[in-house]
C-alpha atoms as a PDB file:
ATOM      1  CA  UNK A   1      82.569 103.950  92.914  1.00  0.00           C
ATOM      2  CA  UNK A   2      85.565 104.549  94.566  1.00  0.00           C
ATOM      3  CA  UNK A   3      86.489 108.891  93.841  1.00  0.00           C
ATOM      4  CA  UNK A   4      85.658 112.115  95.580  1.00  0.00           C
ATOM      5  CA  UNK A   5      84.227 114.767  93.385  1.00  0.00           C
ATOM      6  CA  UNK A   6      83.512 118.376  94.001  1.00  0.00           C
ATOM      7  CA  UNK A   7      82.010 121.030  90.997  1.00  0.00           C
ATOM      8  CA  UNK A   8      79.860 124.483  91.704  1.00  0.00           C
ATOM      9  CA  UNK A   9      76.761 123.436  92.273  1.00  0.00           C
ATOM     10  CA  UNK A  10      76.707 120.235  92.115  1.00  0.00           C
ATOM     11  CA  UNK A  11      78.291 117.203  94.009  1.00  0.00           C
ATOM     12  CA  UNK A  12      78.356 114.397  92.965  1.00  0.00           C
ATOM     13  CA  UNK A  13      91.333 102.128  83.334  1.00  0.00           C
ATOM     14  CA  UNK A  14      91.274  98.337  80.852  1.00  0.00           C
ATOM     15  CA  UNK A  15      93.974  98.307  78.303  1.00  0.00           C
ATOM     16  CA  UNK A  16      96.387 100.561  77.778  1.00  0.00           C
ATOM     17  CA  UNK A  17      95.397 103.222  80.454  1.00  0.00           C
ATOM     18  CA  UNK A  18      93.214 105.922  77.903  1.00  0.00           C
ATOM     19  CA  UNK A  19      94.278 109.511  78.355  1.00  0.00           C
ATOM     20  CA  UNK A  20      92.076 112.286  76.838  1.00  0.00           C
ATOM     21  CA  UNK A  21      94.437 114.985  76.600  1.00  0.00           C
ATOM     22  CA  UNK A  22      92.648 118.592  77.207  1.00  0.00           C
ATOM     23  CA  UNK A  23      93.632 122.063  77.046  1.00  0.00           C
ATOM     24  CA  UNK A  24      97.192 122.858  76.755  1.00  0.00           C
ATOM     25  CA  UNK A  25     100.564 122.914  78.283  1.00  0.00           C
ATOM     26  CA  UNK A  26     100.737 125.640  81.396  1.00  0.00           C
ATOM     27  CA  UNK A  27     100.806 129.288  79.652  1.00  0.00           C
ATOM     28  CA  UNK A  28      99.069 132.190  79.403  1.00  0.00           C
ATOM     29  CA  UNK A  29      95.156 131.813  78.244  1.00  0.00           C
ATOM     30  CA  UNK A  30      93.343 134.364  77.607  1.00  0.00           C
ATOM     31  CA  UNK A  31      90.419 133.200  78.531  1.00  0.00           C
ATOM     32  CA  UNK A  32      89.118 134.416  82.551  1.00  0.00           C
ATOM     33  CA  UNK A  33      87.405 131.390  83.171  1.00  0.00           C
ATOM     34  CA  UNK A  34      89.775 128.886  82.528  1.00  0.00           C
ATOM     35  CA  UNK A  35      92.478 128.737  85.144  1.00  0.00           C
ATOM     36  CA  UNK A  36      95.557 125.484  85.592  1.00  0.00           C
ATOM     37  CA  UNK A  37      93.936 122.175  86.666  1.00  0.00           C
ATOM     38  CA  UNK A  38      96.476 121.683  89.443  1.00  0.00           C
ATOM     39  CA  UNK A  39      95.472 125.086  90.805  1.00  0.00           C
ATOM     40  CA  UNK A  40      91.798 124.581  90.291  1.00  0.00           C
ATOM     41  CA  UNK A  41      92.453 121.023  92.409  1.00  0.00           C
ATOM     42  CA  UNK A  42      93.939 122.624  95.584  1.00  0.00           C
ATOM     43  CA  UNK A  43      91.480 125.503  95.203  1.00  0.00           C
ATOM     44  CA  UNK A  44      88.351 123.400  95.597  1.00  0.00           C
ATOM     45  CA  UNK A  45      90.227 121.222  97.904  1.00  0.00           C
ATOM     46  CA  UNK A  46      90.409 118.386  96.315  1.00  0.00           C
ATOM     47  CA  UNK A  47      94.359 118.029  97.499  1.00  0.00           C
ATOM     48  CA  UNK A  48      96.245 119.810 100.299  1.00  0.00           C
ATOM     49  CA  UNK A  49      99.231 121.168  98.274  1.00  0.00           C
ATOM     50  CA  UNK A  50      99.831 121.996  94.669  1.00  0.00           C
ATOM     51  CA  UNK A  51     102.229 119.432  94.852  1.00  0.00           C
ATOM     52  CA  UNK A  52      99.729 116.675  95.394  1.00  0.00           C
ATOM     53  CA  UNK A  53      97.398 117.935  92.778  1.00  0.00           C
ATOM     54  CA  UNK A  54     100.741 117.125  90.444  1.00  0.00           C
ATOM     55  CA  UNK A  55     101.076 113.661  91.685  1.00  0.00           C
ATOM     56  CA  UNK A  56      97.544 112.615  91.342  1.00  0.00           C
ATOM     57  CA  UNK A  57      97.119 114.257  87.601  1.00  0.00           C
ATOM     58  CA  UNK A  58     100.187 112.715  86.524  1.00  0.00           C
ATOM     59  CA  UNK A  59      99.493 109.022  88.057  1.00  0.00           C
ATOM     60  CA  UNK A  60      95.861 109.702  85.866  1.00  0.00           C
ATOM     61  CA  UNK A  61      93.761 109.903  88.984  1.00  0.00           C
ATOM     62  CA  UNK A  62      92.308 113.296  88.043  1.00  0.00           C
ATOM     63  CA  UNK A  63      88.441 113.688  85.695  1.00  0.00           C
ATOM     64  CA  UNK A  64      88.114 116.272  84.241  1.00  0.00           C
ATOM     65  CA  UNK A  65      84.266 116.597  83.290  1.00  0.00           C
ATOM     66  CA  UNK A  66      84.466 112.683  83.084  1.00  0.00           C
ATOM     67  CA  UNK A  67      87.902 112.397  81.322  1.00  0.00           C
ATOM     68  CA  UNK A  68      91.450 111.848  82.436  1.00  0.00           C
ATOM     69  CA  UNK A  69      93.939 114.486  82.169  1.00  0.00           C
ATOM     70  CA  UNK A  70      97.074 114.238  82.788  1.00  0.00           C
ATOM     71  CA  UNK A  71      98.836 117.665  82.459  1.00  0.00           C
ATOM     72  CA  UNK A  72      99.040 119.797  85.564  1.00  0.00           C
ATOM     73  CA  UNK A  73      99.047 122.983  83.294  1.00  0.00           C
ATOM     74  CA  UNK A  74      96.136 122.297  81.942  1.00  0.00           C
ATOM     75  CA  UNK A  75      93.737 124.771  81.380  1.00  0.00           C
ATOM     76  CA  UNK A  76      90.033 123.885  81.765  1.00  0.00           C
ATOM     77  CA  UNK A  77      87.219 126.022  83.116  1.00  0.00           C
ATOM     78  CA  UNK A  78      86.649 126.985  86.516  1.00  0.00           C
ATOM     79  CA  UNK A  79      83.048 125.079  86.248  1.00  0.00           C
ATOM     80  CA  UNK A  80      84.624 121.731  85.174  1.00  0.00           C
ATOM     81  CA  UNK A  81      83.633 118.813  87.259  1.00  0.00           C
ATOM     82  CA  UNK A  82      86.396 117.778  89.128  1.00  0.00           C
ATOM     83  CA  UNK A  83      86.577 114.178  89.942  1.00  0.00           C
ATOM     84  CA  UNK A  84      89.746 112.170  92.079  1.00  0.00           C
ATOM     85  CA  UNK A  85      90.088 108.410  91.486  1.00  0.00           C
ATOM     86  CA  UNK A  86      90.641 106.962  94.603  1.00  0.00           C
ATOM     87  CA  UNK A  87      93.852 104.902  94.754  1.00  0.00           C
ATOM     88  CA  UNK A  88      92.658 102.083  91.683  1.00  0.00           C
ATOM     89  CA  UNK A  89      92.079  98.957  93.152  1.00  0.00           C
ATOM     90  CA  UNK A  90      92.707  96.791  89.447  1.00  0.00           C
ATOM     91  CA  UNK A  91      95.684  97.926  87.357  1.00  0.00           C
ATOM     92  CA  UNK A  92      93.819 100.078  84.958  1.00  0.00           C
ATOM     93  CA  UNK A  93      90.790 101.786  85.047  1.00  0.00           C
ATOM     94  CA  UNK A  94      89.071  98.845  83.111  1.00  0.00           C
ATOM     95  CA  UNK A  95      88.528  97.295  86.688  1.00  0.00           C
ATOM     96  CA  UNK A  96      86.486  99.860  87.927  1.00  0.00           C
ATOM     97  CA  UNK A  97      83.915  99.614  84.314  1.00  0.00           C
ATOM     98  CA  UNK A  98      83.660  96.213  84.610  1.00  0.00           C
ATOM     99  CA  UNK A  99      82.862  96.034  88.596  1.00  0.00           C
ATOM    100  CA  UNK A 100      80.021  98.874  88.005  1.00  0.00           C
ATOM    101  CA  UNK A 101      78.412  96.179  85.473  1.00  0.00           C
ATOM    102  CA  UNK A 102      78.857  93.301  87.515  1.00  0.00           C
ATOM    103  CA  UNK A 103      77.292  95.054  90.388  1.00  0.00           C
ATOM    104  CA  UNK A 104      74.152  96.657  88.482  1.00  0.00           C
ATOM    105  CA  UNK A 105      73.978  93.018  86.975  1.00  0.00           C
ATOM    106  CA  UNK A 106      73.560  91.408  90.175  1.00  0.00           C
ATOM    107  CA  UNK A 107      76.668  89.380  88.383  1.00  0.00           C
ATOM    108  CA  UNK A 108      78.332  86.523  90.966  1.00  0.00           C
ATOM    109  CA  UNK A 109      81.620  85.383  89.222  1.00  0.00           C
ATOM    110  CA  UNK A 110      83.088  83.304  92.322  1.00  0.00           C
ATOM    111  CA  UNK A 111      84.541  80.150  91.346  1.00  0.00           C
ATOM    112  CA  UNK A 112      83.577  80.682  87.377  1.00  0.00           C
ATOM    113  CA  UNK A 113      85.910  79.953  84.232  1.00  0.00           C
ATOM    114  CA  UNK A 114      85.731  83.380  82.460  1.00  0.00           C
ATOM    115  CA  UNK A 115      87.412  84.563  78.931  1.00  0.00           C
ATOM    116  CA  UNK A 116      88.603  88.070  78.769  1.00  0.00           C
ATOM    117  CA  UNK A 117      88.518  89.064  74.940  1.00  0.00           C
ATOM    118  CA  UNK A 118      90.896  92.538  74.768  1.00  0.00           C
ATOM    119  CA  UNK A 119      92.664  91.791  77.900  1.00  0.00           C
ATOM    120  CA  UNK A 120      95.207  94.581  77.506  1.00  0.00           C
ATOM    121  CA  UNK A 121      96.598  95.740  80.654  1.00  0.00           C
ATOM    122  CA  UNK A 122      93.967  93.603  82.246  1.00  0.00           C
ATOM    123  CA  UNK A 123      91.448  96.053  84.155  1.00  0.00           C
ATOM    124  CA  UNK A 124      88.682  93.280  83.706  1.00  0.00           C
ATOM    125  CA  UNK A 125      90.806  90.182  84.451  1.00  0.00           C
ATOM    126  CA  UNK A 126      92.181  91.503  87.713  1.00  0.00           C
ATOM    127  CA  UNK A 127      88.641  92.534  88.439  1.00  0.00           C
ATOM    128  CA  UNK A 128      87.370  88.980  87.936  1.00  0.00           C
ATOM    129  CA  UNK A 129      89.862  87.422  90.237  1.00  0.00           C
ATOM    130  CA  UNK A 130      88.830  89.985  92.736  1.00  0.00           C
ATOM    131  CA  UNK A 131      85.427  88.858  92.492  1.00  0.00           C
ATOM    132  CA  UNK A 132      86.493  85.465  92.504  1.00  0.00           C
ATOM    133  CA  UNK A 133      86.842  84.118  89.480  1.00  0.00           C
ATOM    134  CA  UNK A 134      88.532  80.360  89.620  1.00  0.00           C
ATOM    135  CA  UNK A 135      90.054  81.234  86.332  1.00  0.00           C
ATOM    136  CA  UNK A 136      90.520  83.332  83.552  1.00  0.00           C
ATOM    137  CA  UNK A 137      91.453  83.773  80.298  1.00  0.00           C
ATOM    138  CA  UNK A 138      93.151  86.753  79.485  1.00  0.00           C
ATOM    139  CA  UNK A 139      92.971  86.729  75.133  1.00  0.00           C
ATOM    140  CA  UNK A 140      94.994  90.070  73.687  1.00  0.00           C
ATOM    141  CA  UNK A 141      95.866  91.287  69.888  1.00  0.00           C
ATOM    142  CA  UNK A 142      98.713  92.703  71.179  1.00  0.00           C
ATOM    143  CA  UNK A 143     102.134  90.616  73.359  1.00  0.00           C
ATOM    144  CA  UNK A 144     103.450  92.040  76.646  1.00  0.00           C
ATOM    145  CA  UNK A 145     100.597  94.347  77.315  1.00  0.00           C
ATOM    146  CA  UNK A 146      98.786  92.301  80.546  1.00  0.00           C
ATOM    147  CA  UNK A 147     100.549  93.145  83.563  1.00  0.00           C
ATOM    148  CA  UNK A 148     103.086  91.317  85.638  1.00  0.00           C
ATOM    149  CA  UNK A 149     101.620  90.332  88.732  1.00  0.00           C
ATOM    150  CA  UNK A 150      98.172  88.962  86.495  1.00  0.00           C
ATOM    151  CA  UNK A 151     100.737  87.474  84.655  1.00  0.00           C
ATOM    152  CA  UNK A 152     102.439  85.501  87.466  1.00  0.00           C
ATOM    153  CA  UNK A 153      98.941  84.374  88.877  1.00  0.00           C
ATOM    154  CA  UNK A 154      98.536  80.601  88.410  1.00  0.00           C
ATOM    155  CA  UNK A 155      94.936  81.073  87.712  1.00  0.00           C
ATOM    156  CA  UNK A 156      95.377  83.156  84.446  1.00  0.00           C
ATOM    157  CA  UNK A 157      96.101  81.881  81.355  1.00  0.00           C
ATOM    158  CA  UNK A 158      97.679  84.478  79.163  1.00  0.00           C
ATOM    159  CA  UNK A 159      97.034  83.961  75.419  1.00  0.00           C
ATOM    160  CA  UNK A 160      98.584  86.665  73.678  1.00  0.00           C
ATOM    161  CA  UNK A 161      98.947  87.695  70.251  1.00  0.00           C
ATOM    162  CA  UNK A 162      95.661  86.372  68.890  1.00  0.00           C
ATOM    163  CA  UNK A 163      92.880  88.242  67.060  1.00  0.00           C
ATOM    164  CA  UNK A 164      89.803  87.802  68.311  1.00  0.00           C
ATOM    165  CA  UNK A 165      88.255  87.414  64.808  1.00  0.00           C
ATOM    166  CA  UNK A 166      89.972  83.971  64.573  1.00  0.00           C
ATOM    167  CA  UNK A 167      88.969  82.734  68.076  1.00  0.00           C
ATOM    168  CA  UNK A 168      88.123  79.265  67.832  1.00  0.00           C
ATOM    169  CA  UNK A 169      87.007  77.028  70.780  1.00  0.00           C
ATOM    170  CA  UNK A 170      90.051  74.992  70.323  1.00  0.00           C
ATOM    171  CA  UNK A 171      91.993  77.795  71.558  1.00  0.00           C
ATOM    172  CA  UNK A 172      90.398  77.678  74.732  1.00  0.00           C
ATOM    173  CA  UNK A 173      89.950  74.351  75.115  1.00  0.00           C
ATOM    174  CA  UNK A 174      86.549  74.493  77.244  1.00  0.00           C
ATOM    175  CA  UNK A 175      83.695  76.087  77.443  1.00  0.00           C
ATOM    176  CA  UNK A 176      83.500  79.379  79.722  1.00  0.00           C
ATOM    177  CA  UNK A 177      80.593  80.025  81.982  1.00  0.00           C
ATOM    178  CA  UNK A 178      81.290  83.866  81.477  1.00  0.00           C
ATOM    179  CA  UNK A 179      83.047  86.337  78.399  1.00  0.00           C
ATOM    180  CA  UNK A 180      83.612  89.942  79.025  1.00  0.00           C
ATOM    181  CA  UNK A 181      84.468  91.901  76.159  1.00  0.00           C
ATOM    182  CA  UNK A 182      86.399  95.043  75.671  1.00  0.00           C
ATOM    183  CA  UNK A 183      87.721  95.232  71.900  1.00  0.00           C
ATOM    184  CA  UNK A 184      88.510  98.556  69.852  1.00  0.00           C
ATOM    185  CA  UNK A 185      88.750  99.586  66.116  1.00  0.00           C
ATOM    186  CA  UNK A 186      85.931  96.477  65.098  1.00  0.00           C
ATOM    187  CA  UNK A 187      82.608  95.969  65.669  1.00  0.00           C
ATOM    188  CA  UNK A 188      81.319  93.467  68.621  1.00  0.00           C
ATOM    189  CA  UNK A 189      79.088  92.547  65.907  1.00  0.00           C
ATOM    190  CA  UNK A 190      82.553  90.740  64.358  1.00  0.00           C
ATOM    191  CA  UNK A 191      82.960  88.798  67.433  1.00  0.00           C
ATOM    192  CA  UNK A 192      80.214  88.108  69.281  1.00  0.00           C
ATOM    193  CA  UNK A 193      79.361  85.069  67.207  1.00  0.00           C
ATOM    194  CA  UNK A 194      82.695  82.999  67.523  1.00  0.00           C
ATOM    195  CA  UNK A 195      81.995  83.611  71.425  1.00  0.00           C
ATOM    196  CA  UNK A 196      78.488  81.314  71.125  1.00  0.00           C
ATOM    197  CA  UNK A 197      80.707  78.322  70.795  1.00  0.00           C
ATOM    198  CA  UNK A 198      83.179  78.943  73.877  1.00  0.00           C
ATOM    199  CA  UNK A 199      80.447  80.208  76.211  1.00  0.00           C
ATOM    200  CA  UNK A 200      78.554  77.521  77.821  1.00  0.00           C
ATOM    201  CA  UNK A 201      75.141  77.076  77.089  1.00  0.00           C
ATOM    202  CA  UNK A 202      73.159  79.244  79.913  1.00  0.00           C
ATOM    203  CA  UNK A 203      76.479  81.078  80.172  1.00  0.00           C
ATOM    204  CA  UNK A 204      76.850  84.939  80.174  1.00  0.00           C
ATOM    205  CA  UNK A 205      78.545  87.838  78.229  1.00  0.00           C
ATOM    206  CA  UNK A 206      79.110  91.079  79.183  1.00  0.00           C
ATOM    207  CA  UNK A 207      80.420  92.944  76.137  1.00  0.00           C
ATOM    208  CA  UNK A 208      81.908  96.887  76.144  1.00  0.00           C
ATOM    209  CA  UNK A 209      79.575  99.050  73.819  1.00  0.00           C
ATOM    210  CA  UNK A 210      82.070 101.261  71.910  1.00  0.00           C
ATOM    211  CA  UNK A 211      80.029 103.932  69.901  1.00  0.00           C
ATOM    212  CA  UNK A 212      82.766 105.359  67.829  1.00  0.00           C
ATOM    213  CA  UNK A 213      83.322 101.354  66.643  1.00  0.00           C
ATOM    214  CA  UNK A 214      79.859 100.431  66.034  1.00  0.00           C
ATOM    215  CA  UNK A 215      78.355 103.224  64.100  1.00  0.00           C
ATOM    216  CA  UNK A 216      79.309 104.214  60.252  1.00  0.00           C
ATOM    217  CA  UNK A 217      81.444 106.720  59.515  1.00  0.00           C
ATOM    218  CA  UNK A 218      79.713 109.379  58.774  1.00  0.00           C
ATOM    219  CA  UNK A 219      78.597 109.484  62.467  1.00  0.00           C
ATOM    220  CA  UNK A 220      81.997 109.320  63.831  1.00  0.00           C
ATOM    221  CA  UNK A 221      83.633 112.705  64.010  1.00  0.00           C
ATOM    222  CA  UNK A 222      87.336 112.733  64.328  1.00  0.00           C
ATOM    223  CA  UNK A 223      87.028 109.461  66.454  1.00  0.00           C
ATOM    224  CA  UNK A 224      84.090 110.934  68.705  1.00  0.00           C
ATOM    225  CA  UNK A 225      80.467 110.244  68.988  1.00  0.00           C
ATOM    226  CA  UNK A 226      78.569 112.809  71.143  1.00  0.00           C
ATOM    227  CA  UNK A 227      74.857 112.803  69.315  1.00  0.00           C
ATOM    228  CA  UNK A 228      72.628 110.797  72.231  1.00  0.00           C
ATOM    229  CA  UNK A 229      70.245 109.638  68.791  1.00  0.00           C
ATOM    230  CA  UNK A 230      73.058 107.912  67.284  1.00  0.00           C
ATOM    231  CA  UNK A 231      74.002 106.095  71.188  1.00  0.00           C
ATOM    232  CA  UNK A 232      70.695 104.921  70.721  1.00  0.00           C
ATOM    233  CA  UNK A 233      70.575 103.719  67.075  1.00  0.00           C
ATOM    234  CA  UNK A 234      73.828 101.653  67.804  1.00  0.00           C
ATOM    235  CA  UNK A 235      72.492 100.224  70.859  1.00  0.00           C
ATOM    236  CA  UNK A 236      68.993  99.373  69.370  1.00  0.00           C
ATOM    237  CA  UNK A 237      70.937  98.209  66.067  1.00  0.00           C
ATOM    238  CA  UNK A 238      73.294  95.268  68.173  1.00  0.00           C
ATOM    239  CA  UNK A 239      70.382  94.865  70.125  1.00  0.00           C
ATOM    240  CA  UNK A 240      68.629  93.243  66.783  1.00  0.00           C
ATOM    241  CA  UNK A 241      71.866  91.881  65.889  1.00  0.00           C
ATOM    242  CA  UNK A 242      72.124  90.154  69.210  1.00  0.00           C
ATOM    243  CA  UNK A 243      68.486  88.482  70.040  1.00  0.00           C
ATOM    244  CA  UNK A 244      67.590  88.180  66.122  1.00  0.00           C
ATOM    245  CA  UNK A 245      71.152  87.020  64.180  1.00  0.00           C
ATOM    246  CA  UNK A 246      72.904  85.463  67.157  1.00  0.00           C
ATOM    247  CA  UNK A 247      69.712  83.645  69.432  1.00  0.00           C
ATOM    248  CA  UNK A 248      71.384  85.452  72.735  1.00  0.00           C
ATOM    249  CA  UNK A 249      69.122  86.814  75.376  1.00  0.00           C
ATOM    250  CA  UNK A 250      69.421  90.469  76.582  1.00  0.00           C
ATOM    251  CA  UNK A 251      69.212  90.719  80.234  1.00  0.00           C
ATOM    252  CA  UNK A 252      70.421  94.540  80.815  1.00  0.00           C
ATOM    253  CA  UNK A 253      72.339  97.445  79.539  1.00  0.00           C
ATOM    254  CA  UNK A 254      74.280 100.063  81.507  1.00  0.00           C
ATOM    255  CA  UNK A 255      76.618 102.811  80.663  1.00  0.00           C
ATOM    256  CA  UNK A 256      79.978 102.959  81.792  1.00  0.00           C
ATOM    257  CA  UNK A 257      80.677 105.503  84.836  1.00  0.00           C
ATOM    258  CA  UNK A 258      84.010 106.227  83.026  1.00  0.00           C
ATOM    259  CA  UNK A 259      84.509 107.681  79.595  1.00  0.00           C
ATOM    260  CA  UNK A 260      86.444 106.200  76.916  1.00  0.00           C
ATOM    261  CA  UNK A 261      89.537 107.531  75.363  1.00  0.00           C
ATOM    262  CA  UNK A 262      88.339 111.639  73.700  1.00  0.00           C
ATOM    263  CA  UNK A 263      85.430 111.403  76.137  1.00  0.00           C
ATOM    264  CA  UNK A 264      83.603 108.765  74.423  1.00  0.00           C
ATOM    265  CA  UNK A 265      80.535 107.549  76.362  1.00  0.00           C
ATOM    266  CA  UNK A 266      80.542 103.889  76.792  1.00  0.00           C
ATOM    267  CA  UNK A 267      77.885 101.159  77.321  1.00  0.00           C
ATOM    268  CA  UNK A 268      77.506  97.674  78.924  1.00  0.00           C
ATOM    269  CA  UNK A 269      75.091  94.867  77.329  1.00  0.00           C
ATOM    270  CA  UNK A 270      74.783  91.937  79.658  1.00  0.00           C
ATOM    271  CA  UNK A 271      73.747  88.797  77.610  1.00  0.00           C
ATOM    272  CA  UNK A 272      72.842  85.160  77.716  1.00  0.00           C
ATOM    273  CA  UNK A 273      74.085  82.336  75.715  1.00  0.00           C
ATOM    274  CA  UNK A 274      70.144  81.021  75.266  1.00  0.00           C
ATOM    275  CA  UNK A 275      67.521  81.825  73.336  1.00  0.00           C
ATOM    276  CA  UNK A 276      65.041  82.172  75.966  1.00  0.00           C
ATOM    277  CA  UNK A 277      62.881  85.445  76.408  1.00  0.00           C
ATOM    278  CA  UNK A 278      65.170  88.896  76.665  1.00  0.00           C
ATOM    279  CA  UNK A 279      64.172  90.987  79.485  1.00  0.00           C
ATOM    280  CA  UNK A 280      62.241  94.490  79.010  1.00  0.00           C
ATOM    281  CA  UNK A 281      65.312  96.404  78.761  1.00  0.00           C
ATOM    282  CA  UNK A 282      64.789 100.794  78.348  1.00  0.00           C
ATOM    283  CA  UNK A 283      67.688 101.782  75.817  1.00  0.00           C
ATOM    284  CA  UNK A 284      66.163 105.154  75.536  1.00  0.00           C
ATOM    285  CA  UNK A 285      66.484 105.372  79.441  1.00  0.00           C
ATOM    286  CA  UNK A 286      69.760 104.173  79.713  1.00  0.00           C
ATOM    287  CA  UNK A 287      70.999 106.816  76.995  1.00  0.00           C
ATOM    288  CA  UNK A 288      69.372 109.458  78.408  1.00  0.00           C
ATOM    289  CA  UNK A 289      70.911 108.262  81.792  1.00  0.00           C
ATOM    290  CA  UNK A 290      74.184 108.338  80.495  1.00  0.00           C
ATOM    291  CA  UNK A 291      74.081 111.492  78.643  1.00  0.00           C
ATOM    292  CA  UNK A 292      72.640 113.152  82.287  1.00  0.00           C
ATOM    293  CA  UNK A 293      75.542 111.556  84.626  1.00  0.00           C
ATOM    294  CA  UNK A 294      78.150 112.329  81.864  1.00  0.00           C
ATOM    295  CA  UNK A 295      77.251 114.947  79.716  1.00  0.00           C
END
């Protein structure tokens, strides 16, 4: 995807724009190893001035060890992996999660009628009309969130200020040939259901995995799920949910290449509205994938 990265020994946005906040304001840290991200840019040279480093951490261009920071004093450890978002093609970093899974998909979404559940900002809209979409539904919680120029384009239809618990296909008014889903604070397994009815028959869905919203409680510490076993009991849990409750297909699963909001590691499911045979999909791998890319 499109960033530069550079760490010792190594080389290698959707909604509101998510900003993990790390470290502190600049001041004295006691710590050797841990110098000001803004130096620590220009030092591996990442940037050619301090004063670029400043511009791209505040515009939210800057991973930290996967995350977005966006405080040039912030302190962080000379062996962070330093990542710099190239200039974002979509208007949030949503755009860039979504194209990864339409492109490890094999996805095509030119001239398709999609639904966007969670629009937000609309990082997976824009990145559906940049793939061609013919249309798309852009369905938010939340009024004034989706940005302007999505907003102006004839071939969005902006419906916000409806729950996504509620959908009903009158509220569409067809049926979709593809749903991408990106919803926080409930579970997909809430949702997923109403969608059978507004995605055609043979259609596809492509929802957002969101650890912290699918496992209980006592998994979930202080809105953070690091524990690789309890990825893969969610995933294997909505995997049942999925092909045994709903009668969808699973085709694939991915992880996201960019972390959720405290560093929360993300994953795709790509389904099918059918009941026809789910493919041999490796959760195990794609866990231990995820956990190896983004630690």
């Amino acid at each position: 995807m499109p960033r530069s990265s550079l760490s010792p020994g190594s080389s290698s946005r959707r909604g509101k724009r998510s900003r993990a906040r790390a470290g502190a304001p600049a001041r004295p840290d006691s710590n050797p190893d841990r110098k000001r991200l803004d130096l620590l840019l220009e030092e591996r040279g990442l940037v050619r001035s301090r004063s670029q480093a400043r511009g791209e951490i505040l515009s939210g261009r800057v991973l930290v060890d996967g995350v977005v920071i966006d405080k040039p004093g912030a302190m962080v450890s000379e062996g962070a992996k330093l990542e710099l978002l190239a200039k974002l093609r979509y208007v949030s970093r949503g755009g860039l999660k979504l194209e990864w899974a339409l492109q490890t998909f094999g996805v095509d979404v030119r001239g398709r009628v999609a639904l966007d559940v969670g629009a937000s900002t609309g990082g997976f809209t824009d990145c559906l009309l940049q793939h061609g979409a013919r249309r798309v539904y852009a369905l938010d919680v939340g009024r004034g969130l989706l940005d302007w120029r999505l907003r102006r384009d004839e071939r969005v239809v902006v419906l916000e200020g409806l729950n996504a618990r509620y959908l009903k296909p009158e509220t569409i008014g067809e049926t979709v040939d593809l749903a991408t889903i990106d919803i926080s604070f409930i579970s997909l397994k809430l949702v997923l259901p109403l969608l059978k009815a507004i995605v055609r028959d043979g259609g596809e869905l492509i929802p957002l995995v969101k650890p912290q919203f699918e496992a209980g409680r006592e998994k979930v510490k202080k809105g953070l799920v690091r524990d690789p076993r309890v990825h893969l009991e969610v995933l294997e849990e909505l995997q049942r949910f999925i092909v045994e409750e709903l009668g969808l297909s699973l085709l694939g699963a991915t992880y996201s290449p960019i972390k959720g909001p405290k560093g929360n590691i993300e994953f795709f499911f790509y389904l099918r509205n059918s009941a026809g045979r789910s493919g041999e999909v490796d959760l195990e791998a794609v866990v231990a994938a995820a956990h190896a890319e983004l630690g």
